[in-house]
N, C-alpha and C. Protein backbone atom coordinates (compact mmCIF):
# COMPACT_ATOMS: atom_id res chain seq x y z
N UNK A 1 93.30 88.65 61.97
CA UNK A 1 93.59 88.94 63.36
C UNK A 1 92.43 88.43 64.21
N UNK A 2 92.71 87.50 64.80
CA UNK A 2 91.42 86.73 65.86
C UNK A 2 91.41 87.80 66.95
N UNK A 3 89.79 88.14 67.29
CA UNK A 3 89.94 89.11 68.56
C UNK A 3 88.74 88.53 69.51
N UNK A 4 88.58 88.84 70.69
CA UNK A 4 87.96 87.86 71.36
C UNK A 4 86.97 88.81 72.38
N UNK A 5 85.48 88.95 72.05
CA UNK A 5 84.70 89.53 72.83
C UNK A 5 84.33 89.08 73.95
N UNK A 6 83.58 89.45 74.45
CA UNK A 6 82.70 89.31 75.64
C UNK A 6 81.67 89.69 75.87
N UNK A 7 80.33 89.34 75.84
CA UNK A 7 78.86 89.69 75.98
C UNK A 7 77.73 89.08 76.79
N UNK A 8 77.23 89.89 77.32
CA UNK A 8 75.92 89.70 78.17
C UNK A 8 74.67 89.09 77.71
N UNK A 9 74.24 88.13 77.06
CA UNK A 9 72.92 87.67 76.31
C UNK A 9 71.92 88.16 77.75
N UNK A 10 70.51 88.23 76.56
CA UNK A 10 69.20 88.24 77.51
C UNK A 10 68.53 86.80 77.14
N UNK A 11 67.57 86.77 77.28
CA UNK A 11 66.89 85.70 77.13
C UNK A 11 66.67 85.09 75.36
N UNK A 12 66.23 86.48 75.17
CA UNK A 12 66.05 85.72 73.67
C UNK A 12 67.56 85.77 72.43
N UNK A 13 68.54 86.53 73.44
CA UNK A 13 69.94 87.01 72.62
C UNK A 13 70.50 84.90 72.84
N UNK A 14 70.05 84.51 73.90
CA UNK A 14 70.70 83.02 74.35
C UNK A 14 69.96 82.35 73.54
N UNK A 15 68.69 82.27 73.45
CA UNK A 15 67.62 81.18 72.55
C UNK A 15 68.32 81.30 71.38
N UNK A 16 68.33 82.69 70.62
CA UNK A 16 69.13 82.60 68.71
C UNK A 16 70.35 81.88 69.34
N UNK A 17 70.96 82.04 70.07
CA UNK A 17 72.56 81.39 70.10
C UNK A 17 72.18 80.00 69.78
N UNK A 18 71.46 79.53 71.04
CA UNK A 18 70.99 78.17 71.05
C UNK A 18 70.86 77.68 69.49
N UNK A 19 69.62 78.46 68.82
CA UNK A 19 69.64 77.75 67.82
C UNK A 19 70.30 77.44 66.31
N UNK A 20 71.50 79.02 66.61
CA UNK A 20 72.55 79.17 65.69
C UNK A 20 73.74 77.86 66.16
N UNK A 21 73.77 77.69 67.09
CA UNK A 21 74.47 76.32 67.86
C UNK A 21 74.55 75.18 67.29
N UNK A 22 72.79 74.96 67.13
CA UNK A 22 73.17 73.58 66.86
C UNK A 22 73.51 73.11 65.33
N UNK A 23 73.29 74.53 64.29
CA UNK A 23 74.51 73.80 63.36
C UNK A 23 75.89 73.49 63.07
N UNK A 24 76.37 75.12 64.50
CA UNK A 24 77.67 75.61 64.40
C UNK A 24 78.35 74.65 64.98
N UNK A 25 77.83 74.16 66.27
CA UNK A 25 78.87 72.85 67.30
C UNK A 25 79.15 73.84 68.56
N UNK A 26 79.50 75.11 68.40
CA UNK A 26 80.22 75.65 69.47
C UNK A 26 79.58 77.32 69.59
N UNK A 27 79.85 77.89 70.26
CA UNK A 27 79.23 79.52 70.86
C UNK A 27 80.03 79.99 69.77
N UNK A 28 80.94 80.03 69.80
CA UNK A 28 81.98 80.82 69.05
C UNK A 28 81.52 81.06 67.72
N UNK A 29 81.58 79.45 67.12
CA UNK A 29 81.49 79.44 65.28
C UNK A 29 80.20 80.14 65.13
N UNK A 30 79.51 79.82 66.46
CA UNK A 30 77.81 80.36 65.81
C UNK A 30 77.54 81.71 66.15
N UNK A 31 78.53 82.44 66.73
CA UNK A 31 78.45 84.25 66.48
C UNK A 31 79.19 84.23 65.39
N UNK A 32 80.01 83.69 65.30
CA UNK A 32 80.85 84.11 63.81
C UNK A 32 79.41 83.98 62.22
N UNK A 33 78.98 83.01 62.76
CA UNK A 33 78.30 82.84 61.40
C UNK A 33 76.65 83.65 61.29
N UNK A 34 76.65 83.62 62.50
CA UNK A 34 75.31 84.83 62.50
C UNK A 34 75.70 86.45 62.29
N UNK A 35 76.97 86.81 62.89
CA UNK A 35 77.60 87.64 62.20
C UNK A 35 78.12 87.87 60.73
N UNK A 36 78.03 87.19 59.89
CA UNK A 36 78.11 87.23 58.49
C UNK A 36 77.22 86.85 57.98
N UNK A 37 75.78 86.14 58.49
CA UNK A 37 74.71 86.31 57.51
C UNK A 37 74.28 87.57 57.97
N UNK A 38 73.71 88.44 59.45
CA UNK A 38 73.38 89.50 59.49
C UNK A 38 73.91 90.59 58.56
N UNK A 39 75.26 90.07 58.41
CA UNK A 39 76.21 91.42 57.29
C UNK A 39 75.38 91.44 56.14
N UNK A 40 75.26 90.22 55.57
CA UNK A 40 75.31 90.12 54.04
C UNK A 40 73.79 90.15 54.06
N UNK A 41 72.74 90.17 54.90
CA UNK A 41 71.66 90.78 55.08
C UNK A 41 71.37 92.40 54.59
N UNK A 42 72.63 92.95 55.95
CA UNK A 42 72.13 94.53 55.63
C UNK A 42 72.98 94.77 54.14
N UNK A 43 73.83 94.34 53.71
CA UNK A 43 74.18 94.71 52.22
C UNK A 43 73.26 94.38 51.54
N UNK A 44 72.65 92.86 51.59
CA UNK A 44 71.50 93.49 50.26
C UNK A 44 70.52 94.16 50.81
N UNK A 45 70.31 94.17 51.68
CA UNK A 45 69.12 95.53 52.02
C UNK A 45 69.82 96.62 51.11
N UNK A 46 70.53 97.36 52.20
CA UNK A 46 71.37 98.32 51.62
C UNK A 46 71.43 98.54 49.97
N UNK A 47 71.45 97.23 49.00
CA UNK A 47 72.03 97.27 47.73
C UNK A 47 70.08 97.54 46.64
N UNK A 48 69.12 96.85 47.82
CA UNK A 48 67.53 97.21 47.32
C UNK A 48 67.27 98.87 47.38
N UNK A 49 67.90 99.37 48.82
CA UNK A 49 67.42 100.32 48.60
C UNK A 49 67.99 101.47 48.10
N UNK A 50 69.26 101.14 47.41
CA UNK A 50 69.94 101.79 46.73
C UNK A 50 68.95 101.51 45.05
N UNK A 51 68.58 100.69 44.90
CA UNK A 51 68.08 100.67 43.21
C UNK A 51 66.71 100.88 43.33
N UNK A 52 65.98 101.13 44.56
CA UNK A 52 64.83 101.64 44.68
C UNK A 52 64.83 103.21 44.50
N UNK A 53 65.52 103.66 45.02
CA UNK A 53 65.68 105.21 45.01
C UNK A 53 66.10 105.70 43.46
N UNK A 54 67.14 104.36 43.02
CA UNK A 54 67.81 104.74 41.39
C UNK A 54 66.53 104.99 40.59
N UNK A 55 65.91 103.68 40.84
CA UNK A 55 64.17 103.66 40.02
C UNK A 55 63.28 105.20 40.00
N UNK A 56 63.48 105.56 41.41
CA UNK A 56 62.48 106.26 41.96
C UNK A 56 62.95 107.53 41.26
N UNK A 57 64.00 108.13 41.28
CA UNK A 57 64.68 109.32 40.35
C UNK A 57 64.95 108.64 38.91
N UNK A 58 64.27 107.69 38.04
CA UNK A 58 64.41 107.87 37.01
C UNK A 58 63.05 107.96 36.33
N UNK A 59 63.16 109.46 35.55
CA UNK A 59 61.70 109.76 35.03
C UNK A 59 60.98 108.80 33.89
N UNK A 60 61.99 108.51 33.29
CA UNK A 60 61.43 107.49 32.04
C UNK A 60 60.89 106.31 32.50
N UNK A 61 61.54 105.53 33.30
CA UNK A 61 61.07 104.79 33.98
C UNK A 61 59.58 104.47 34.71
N UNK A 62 59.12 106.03 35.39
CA UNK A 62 58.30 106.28 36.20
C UNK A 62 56.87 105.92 34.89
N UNK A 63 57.08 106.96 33.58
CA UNK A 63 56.56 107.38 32.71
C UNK A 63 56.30 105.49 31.99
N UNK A 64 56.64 104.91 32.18
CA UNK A 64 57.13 103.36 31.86
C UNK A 64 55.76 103.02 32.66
N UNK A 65 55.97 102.80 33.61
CA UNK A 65 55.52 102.45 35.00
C UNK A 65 54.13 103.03 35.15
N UNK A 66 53.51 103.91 34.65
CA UNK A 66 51.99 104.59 34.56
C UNK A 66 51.70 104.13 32.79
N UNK A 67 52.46 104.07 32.03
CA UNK A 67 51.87 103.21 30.67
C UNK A 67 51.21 102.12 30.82
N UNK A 68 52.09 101.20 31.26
CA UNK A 68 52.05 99.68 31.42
C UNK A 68 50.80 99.94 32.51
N UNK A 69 50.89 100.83 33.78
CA UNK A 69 49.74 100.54 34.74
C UNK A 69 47.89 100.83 33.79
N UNK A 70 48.46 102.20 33.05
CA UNK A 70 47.30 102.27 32.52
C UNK A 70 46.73 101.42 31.47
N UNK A 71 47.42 100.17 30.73
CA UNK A 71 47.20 99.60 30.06
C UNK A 71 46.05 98.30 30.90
N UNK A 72 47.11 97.81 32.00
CA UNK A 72 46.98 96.86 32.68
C UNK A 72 45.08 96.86 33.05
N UNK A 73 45.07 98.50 33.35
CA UNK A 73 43.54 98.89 33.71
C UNK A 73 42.74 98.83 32.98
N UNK A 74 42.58 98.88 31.19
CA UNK A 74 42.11 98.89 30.42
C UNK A 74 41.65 97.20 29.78
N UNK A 75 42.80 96.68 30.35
CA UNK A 75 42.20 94.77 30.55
C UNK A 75 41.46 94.28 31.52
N UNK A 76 41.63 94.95 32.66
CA UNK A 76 41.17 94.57 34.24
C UNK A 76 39.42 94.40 33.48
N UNK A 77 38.66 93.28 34.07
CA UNK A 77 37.29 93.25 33.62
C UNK A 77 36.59 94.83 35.09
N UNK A 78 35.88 94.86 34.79
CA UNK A 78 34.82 95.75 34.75
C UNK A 78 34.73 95.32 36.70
N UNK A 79 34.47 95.91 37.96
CA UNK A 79 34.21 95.31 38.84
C UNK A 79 32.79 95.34 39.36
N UNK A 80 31.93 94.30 39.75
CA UNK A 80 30.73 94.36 40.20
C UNK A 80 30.65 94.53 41.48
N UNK A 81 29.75 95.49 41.70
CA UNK A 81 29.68 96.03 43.03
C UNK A 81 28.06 95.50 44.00
């Protein structure tokens, strides 16, 4: 279903147009297509901080995660001060 907005740009809302433009050809294609990379932006945001939190509530993991760190420290050379 094609639906057809209408919007007020400011200065810098016209500059991104501008430069979403000149791959799109036209105003139109280039909200359409800045509108679907912004989407698929906040989904993988959305999809990081969904497996950050998974990480973050999993204890074994955590327990993983202070092994390996404390190992890592036990190679680190010595620091001179």
């Amino acid at each position: 279903m094609a639906r057809s907005i209408h919007v007020r740009l400011d200065d810098s809302s016209a500059a991104a147009l501008r430069i979403v433009r000149e791959e799109s050809g036209s105003d139109s294609e280039a909200v359409r297509v800045a509108l679907r990379e912004a989407a698929a932006r906040r989904r993988a945001r959305s999809s990081l901080v969904a497996e950050v939190e998974r990480l973050a509530s999993d204890g074994s993991d955590r327990e993983e995660m202070l092994i390996v760190r404390e190992q890592l420290a036990e190679l680190a050379p010595d620091s001179v001060d």
